[in-house]
PDB file of N, CA and C in Angstrom:
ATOM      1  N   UNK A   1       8.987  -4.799   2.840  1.00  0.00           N
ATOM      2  CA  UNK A   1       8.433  -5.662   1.842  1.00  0.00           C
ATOM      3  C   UNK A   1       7.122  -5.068   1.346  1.00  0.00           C
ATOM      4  N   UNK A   2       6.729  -5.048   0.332  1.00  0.00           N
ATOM      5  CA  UNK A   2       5.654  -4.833  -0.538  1.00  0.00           C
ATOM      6  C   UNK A   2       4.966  -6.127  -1.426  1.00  0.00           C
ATOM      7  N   UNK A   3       3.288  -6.075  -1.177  1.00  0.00           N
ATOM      8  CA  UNK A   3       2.170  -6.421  -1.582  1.00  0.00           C
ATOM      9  C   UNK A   3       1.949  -5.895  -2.698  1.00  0.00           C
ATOM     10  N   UNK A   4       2.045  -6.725  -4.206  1.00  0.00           N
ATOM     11  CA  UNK A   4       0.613  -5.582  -5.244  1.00  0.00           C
ATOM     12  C   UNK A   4      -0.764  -6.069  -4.702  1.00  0.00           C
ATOM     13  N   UNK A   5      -1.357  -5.006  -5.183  1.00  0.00           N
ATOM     14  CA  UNK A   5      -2.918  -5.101  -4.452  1.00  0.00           C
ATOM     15  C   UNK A   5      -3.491  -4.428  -5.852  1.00  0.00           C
ATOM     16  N   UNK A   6      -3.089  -4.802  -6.854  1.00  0.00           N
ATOM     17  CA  UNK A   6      -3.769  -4.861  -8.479  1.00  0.00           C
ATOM     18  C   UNK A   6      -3.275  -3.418  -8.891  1.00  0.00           C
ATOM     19  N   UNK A   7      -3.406  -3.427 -10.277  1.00  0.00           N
ATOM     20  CA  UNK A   7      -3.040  -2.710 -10.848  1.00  0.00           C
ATOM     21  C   UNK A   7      -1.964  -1.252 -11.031  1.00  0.00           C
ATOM     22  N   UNK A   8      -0.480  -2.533 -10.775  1.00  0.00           N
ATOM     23  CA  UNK A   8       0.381  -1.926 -10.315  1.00  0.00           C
ATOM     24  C   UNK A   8       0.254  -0.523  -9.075  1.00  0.00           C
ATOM     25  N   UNK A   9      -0.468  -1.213  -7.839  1.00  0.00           N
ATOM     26  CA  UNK A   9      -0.741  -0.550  -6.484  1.00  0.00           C
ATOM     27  C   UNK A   9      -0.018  -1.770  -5.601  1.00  0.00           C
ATOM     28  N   UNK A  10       0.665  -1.211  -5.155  1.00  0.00           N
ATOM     29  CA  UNK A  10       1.132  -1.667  -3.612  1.00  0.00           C
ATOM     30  C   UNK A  10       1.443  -1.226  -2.217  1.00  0.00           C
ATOM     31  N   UNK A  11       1.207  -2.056  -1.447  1.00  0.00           N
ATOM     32  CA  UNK A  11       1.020  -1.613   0.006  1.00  0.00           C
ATOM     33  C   UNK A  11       2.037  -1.971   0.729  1.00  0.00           C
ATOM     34  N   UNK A  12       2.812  -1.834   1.807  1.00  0.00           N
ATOM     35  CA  UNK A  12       4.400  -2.237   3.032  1.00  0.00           C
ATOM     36  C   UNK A  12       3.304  -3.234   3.740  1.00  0.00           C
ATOM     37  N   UNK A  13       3.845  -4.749   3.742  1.00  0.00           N
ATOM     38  CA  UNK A  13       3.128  -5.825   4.288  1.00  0.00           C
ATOM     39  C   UNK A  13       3.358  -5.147   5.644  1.00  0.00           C
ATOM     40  N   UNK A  14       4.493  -4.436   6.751  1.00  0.00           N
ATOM     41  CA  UNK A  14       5.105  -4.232   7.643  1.00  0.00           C
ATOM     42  C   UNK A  14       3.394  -3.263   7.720  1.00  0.00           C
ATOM     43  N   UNK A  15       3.006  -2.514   7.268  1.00  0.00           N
ATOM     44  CA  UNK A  15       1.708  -1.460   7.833  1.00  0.00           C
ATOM     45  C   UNK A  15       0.710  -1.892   7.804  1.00  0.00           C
ATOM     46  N   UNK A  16       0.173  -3.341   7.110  1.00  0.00           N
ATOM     47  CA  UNK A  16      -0.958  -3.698   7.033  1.00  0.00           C
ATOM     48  C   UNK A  16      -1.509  -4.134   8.560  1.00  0.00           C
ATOM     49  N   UNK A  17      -2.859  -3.459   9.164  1.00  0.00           N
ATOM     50  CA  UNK A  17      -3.468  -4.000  10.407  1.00  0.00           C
ATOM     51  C   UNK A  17      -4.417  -4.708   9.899  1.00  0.00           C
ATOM     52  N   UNK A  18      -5.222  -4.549   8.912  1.00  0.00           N
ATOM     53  CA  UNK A  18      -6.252  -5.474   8.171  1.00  0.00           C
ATOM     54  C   UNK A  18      -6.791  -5.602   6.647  1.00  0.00           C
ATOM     55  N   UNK A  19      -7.158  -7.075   6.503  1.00  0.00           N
ATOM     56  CA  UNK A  19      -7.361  -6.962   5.228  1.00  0.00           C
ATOM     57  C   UNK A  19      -9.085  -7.401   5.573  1.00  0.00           C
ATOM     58  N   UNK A  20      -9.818  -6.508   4.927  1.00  0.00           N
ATOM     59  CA  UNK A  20     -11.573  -6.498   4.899  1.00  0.00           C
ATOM     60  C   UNK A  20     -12.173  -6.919   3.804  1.00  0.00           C
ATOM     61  N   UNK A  21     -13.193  -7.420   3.655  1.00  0.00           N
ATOM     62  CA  UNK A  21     -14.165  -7.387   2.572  1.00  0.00           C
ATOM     63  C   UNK A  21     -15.321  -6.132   2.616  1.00  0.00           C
ATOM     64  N   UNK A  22     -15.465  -5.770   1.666  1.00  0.00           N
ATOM     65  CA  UNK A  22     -16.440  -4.436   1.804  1.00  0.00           C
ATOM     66  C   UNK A  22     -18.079  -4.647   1.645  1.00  0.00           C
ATOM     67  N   UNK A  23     -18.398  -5.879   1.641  1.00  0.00           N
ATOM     68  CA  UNK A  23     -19.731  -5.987   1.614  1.00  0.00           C
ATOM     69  C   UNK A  23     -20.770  -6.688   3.115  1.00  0.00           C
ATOM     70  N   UNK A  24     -19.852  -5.455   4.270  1.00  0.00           N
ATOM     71  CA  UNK A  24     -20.580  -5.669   5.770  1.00  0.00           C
ATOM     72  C   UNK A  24     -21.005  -4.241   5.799  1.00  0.00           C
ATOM     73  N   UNK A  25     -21.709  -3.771   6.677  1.00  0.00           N
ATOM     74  CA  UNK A  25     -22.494  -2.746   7.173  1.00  0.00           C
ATOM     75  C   UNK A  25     -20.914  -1.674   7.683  1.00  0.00           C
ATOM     76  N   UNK A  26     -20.715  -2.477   8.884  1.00  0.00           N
ATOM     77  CA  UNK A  26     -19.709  -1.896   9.240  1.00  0.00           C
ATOM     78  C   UNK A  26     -18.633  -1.459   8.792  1.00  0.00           C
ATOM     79  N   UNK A  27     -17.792  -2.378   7.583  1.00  0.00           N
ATOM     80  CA  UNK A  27     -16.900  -2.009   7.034  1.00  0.00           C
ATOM     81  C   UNK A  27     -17.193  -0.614   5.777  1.00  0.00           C
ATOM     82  N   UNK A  28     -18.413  -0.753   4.699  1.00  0.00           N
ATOM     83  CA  UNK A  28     -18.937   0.916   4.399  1.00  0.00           C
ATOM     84  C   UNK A  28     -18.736   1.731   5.087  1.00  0.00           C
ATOM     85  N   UNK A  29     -19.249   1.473   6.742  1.00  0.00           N
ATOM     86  CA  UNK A  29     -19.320   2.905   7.475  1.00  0.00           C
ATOM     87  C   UNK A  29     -17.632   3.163   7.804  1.00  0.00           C
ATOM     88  N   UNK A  30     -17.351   2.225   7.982  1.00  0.00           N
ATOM     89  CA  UNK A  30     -15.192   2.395   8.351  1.00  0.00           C
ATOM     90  C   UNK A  30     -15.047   3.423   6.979  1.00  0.00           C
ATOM     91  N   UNK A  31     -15.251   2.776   6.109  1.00  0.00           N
ATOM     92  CA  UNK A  31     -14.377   3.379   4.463  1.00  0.00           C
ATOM     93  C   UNK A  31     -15.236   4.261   4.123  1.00  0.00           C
ATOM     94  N   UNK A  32     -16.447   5.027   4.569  1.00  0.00           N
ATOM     95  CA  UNK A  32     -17.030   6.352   4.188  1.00  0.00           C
ATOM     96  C   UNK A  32     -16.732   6.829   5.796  1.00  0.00           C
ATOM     97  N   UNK A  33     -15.992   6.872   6.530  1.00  0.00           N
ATOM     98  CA  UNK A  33     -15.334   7.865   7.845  1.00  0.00           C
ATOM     99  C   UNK A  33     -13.974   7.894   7.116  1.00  0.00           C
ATOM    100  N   UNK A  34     -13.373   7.191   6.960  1.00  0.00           N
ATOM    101  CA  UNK A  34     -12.000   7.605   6.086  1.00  0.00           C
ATOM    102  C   UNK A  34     -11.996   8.322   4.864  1.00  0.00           C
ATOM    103  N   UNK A  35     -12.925   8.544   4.478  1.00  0.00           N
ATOM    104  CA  UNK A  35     -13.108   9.016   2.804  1.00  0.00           C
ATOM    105  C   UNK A  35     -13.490  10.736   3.668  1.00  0.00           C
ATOM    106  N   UNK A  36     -14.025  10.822   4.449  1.00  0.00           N
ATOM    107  CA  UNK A  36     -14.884  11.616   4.980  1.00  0.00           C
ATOM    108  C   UNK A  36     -13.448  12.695   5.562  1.00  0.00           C
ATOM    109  N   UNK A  37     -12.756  12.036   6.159  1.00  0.00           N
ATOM    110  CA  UNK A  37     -11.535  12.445   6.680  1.00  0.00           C
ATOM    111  C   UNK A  37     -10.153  12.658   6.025  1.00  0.00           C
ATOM    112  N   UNK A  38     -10.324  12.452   4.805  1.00  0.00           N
ATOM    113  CA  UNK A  38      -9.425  12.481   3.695  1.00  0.00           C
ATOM    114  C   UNK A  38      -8.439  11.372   4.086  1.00  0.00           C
ATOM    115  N   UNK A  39      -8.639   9.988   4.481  1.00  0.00           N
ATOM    116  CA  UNK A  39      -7.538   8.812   4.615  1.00  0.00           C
ATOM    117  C   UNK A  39      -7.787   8.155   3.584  1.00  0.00           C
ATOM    118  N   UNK A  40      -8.632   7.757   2.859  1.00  0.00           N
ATOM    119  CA  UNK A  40      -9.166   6.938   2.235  1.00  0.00           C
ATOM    120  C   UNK A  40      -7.675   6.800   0.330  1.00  0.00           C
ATOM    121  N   UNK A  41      -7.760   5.994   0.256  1.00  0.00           N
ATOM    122  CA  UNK A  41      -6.510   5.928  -0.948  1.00  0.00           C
ATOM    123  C   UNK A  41      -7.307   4.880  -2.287  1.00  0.00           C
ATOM    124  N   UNK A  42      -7.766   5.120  -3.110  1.00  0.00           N
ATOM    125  CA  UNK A  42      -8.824   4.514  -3.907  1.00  0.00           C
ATOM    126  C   UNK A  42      -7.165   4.203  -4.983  1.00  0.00           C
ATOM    127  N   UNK A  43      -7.128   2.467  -4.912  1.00  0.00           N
ATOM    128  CA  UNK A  43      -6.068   2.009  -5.818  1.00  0.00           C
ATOM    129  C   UNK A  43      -6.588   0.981  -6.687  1.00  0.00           C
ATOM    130  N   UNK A  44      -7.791   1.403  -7.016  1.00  0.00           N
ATOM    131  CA  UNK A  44      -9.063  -0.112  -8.252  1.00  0.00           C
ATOM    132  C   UNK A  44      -8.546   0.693  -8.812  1.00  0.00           C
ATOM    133  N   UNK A  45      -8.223   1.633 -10.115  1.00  0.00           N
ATOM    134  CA  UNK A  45      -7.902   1.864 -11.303  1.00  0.00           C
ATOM    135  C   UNK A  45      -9.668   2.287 -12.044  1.00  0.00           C
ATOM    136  N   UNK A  46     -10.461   2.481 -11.236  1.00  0.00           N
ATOM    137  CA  UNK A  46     -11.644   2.855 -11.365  1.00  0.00           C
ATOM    138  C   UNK A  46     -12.618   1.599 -11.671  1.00  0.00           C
ATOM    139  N   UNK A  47     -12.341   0.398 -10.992  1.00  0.00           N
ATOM    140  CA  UNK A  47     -12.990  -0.856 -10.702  1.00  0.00           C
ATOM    141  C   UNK A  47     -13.383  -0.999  -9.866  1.00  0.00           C
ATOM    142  N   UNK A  48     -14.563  -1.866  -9.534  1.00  0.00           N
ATOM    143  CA  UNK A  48     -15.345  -1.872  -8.305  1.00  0.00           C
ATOM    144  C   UNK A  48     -14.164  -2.263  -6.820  1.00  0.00           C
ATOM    145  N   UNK A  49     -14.557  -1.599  -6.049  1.00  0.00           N
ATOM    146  CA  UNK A  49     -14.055  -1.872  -4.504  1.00  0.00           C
ATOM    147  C   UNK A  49     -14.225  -3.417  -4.659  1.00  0.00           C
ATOM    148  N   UNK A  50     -13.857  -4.131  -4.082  1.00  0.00           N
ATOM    149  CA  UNK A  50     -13.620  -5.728  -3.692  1.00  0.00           C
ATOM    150  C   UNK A  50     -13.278  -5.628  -2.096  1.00  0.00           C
ATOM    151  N   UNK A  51     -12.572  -5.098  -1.393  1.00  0.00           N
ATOM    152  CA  UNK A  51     -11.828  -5.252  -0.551  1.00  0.00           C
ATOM    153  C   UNK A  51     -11.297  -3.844  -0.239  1.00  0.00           C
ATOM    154  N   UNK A  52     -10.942  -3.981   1.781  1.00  0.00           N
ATOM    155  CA  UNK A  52     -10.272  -2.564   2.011  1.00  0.00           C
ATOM    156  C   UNK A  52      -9.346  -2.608   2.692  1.00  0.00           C
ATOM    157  N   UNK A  53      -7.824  -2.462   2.494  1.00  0.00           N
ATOM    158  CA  UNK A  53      -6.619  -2.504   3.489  1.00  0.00           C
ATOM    159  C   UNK A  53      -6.421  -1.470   4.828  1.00  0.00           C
ATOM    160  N   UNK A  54      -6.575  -1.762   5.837  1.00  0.00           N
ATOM    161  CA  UNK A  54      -6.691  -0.771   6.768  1.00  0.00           C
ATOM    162  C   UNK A  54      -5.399  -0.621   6.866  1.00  0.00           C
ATOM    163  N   UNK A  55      -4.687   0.728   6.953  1.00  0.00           N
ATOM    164  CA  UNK A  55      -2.698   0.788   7.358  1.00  0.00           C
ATOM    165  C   UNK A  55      -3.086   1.306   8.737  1.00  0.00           C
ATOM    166  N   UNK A  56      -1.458   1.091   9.727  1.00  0.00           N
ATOM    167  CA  UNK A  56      -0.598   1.573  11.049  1.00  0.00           C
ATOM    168  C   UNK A  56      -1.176   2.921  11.224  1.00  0.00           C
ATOM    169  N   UNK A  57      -1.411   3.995   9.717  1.00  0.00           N
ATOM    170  CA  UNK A  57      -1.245   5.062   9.575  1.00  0.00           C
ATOM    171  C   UNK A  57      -2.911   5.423   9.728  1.00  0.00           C
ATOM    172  N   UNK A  58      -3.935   4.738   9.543  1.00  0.00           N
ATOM    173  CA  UNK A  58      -5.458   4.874   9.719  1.00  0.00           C
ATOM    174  C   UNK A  58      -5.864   5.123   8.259  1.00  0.00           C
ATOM    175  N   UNK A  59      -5.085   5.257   7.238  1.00  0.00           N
ATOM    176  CA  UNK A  59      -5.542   5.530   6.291  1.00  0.00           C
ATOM    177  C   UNK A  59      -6.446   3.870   5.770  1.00  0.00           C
ATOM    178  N   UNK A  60      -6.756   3.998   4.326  1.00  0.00           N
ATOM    179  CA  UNK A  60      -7.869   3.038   4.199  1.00  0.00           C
ATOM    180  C   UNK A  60      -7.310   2.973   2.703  1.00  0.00           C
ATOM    181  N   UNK A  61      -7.060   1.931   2.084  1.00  0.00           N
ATOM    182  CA  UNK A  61      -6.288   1.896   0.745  1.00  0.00           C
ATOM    183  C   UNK A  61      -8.009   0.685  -0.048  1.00  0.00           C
ATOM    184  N   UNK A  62      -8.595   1.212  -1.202  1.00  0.00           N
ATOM    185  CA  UNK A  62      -9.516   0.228  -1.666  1.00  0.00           C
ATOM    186  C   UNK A  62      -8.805  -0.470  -2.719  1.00  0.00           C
ATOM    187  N   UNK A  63      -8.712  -2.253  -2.807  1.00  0.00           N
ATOM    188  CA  UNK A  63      -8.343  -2.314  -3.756  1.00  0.00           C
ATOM    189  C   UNK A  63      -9.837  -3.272  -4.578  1.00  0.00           C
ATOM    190  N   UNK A  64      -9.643  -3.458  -5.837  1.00  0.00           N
ATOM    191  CA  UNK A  64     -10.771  -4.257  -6.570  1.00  0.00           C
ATOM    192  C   UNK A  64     -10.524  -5.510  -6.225  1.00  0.00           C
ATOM    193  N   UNK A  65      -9.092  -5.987  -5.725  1.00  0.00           N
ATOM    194  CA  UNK A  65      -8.755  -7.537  -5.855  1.00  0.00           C
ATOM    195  C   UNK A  65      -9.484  -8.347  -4.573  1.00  0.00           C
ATOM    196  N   UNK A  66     -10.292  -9.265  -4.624  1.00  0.00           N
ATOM    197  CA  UNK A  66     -10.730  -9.784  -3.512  1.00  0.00           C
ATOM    198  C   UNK A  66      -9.675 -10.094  -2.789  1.00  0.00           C
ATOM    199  N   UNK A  67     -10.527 -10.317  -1.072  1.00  0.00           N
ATOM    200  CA  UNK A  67      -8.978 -10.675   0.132  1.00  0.00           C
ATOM    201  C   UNK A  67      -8.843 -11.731  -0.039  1.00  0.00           C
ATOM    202  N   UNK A  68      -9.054 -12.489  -0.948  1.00  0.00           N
ATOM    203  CA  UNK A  68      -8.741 -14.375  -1.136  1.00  0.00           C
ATOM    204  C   UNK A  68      -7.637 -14.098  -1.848  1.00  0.00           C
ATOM    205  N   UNK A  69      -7.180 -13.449  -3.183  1.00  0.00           N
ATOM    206  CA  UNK A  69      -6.510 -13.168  -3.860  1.00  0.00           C
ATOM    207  C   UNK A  69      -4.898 -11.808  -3.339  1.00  0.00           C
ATOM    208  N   UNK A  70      -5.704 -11.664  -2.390  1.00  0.00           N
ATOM    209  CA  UNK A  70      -4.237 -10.762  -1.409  1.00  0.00           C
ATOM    210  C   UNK A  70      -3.761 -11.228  -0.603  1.00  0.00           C
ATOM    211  N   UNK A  71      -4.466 -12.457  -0.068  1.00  0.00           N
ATOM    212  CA  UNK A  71      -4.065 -13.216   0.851  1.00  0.00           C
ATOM    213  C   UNK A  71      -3.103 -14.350   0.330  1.00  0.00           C
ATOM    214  N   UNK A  72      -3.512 -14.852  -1.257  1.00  0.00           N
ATOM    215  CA  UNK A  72      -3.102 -15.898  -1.710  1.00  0.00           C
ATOM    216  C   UNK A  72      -1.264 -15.235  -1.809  1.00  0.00           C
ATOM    217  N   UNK A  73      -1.551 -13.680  -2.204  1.00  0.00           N
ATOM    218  CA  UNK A  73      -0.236 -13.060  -2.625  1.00  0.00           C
ATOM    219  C   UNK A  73       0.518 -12.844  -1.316  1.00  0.00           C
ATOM    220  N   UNK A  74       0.254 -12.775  -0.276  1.00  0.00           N
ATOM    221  CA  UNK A  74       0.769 -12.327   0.667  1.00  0.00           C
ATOM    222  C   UNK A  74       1.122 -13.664   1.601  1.00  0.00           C
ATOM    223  N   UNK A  75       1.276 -15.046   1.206  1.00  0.00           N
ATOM    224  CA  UNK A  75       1.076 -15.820   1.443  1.00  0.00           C
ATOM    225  C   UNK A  75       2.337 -16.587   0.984  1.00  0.00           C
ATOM    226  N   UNK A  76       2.611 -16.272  -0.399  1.00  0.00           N
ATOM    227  CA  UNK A  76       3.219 -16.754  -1.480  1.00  0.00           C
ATOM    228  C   UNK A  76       4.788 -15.636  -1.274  1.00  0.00           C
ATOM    229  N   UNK A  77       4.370 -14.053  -0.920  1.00  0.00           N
ATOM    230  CA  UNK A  77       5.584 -13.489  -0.399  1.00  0.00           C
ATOM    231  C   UNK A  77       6.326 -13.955   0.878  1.00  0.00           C
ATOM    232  N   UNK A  78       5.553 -14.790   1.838  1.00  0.00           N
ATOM    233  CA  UNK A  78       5.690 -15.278   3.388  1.00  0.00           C
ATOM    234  C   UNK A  78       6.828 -16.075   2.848  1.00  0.00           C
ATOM    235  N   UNK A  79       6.265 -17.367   1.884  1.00  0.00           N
ATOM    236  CA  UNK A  79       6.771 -18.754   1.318  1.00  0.00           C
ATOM    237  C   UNK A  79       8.097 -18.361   1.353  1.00  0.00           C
ATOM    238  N   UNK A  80       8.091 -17.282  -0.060  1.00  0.00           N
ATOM    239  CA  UNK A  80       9.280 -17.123  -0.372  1.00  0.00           C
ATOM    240  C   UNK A  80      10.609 -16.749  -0.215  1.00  0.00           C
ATOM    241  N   UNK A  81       9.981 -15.589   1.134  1.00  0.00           N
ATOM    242  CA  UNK A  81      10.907 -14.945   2.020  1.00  0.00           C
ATOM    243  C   UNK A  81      11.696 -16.118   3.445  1.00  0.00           C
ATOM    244  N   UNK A  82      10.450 -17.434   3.485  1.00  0.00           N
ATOM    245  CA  UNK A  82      10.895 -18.355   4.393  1.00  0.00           C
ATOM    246  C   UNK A  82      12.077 -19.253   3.786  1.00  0.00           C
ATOM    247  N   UNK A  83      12.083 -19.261   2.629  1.00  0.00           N
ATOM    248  CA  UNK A  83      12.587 -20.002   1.910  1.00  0.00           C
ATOM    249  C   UNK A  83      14.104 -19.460   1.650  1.00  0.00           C
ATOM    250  N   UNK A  84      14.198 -18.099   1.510  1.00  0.00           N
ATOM    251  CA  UNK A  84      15.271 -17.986   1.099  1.00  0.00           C
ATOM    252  C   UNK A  84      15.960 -17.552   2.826  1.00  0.00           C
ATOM    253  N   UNK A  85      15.144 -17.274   3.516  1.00  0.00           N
ATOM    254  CA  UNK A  85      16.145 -16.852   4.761  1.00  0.00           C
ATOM    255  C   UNK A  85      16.725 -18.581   5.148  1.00  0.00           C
ATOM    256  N   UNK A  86      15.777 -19.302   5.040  1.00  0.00           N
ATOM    257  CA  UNK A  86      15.780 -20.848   5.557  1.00  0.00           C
ATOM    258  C   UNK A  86      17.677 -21.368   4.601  1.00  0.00           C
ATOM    259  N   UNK A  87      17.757 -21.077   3.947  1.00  0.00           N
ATOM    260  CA  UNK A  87      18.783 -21.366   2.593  1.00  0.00           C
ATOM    261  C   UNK A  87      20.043 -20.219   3.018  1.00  0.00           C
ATOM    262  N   UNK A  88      20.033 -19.498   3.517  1.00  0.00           N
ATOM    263  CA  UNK A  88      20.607 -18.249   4.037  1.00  0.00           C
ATOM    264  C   UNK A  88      21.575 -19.041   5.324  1.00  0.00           C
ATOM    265  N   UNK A  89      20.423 -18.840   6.316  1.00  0.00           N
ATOM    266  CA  UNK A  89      20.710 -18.769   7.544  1.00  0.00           C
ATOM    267  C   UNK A  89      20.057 -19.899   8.438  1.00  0.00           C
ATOM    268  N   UNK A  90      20.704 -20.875   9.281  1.00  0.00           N
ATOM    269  CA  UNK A  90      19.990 -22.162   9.594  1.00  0.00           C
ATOM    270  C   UNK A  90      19.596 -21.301  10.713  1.00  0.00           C
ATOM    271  N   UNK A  91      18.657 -22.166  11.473  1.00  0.00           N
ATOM    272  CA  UNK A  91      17.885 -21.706  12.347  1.00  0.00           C
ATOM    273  C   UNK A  91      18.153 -22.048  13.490  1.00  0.00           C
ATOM    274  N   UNK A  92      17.847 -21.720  14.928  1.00  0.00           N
ATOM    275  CA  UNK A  92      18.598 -21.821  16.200  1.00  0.00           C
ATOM    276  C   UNK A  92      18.330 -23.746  17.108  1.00  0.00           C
ATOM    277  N   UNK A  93      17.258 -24.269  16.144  1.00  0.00           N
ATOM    278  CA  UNK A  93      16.776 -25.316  16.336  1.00  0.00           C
ATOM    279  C   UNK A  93      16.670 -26.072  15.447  1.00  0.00           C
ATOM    280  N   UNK A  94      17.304 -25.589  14.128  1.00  0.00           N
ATOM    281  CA  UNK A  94      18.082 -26.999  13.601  1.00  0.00           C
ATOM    282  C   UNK A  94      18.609 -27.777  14.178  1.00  0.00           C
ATOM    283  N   UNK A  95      18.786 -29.014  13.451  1.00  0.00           N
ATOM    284  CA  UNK A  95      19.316 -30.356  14.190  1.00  0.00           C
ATOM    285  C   UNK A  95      21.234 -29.858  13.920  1.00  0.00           C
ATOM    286  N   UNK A  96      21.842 -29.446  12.955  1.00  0.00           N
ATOM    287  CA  UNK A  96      22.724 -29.112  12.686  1.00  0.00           C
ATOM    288  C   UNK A  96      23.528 -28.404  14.041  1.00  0.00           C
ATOM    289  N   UNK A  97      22.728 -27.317  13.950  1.00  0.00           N
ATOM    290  CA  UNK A  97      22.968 -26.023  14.867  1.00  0.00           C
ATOM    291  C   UNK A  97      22.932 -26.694  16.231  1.00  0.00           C
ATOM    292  N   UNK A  98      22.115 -27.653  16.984  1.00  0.00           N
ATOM    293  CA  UNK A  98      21.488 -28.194  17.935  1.00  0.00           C
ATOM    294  C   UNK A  98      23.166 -28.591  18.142  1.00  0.00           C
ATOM    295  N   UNK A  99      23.528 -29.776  17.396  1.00  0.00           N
ATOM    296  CA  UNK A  99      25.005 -30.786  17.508  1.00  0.00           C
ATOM    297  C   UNK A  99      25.456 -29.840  18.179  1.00  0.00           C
ATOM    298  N   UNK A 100      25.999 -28.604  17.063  1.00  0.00           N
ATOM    299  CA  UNK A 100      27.530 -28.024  17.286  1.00  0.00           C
ATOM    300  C   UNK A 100      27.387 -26.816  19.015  1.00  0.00           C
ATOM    301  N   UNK A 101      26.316 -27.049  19.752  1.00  0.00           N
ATOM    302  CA  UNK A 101      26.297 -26.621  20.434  1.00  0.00           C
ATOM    303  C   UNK A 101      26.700 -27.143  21.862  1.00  0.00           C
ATOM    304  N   UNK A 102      26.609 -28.837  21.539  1.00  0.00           N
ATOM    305  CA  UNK A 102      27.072 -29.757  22.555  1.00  0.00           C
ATOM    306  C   UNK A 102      27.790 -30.009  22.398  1.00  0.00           C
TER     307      UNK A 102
END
């Protein structure tokens, strides 16, 4: 599954370890050691940093979109994916499923 993270950039929700805001001490020094190390993946479209996706892989993806707004999206992909597996496939603790087991 895939996240946009603005301007037609997207990330595998499956690699994301964190989503940051870039205006802590610590998180600069994270995203200038990755830049430093060639991980760093600059996906603003030449807009200010907002936010920094840390991947599985250590790399460091910047996007402009604040993490309120990746979260809202990544949130809304959860929904939707619950929704259609839910419509799919009943679940092991449905009341349905529960009956036909007794």
């Amino acid at each position: 599954m895939i996240i946009p993270i603005g301007h037609e950039n997207f990330v595998a929700v499956e690699e994301v370890v964190l989503i940051q805001r870039l205006d802590s001490a610590p998180a600069i020094s994270f995203k200038q050691a990755a830049e430093q190390s060639g991980r760093l993946i600059n996906a603003t479209s030449g807009r200010k940093a907002r936010s920094m996706i840390v991947m599985r892989s250590n790399h460091v993806v910047l996007s402009s979109l604040e993490v309120e707004a990746i979260k809202k999206r990544f949130d809304r992909l959860m929904k939707m994916l619950d929704t259609s597996r839910h419509d799919q496939q009943p679940s092991l603790f449905d009341k349905k499923t529960t009956q036909e087991w007794e």
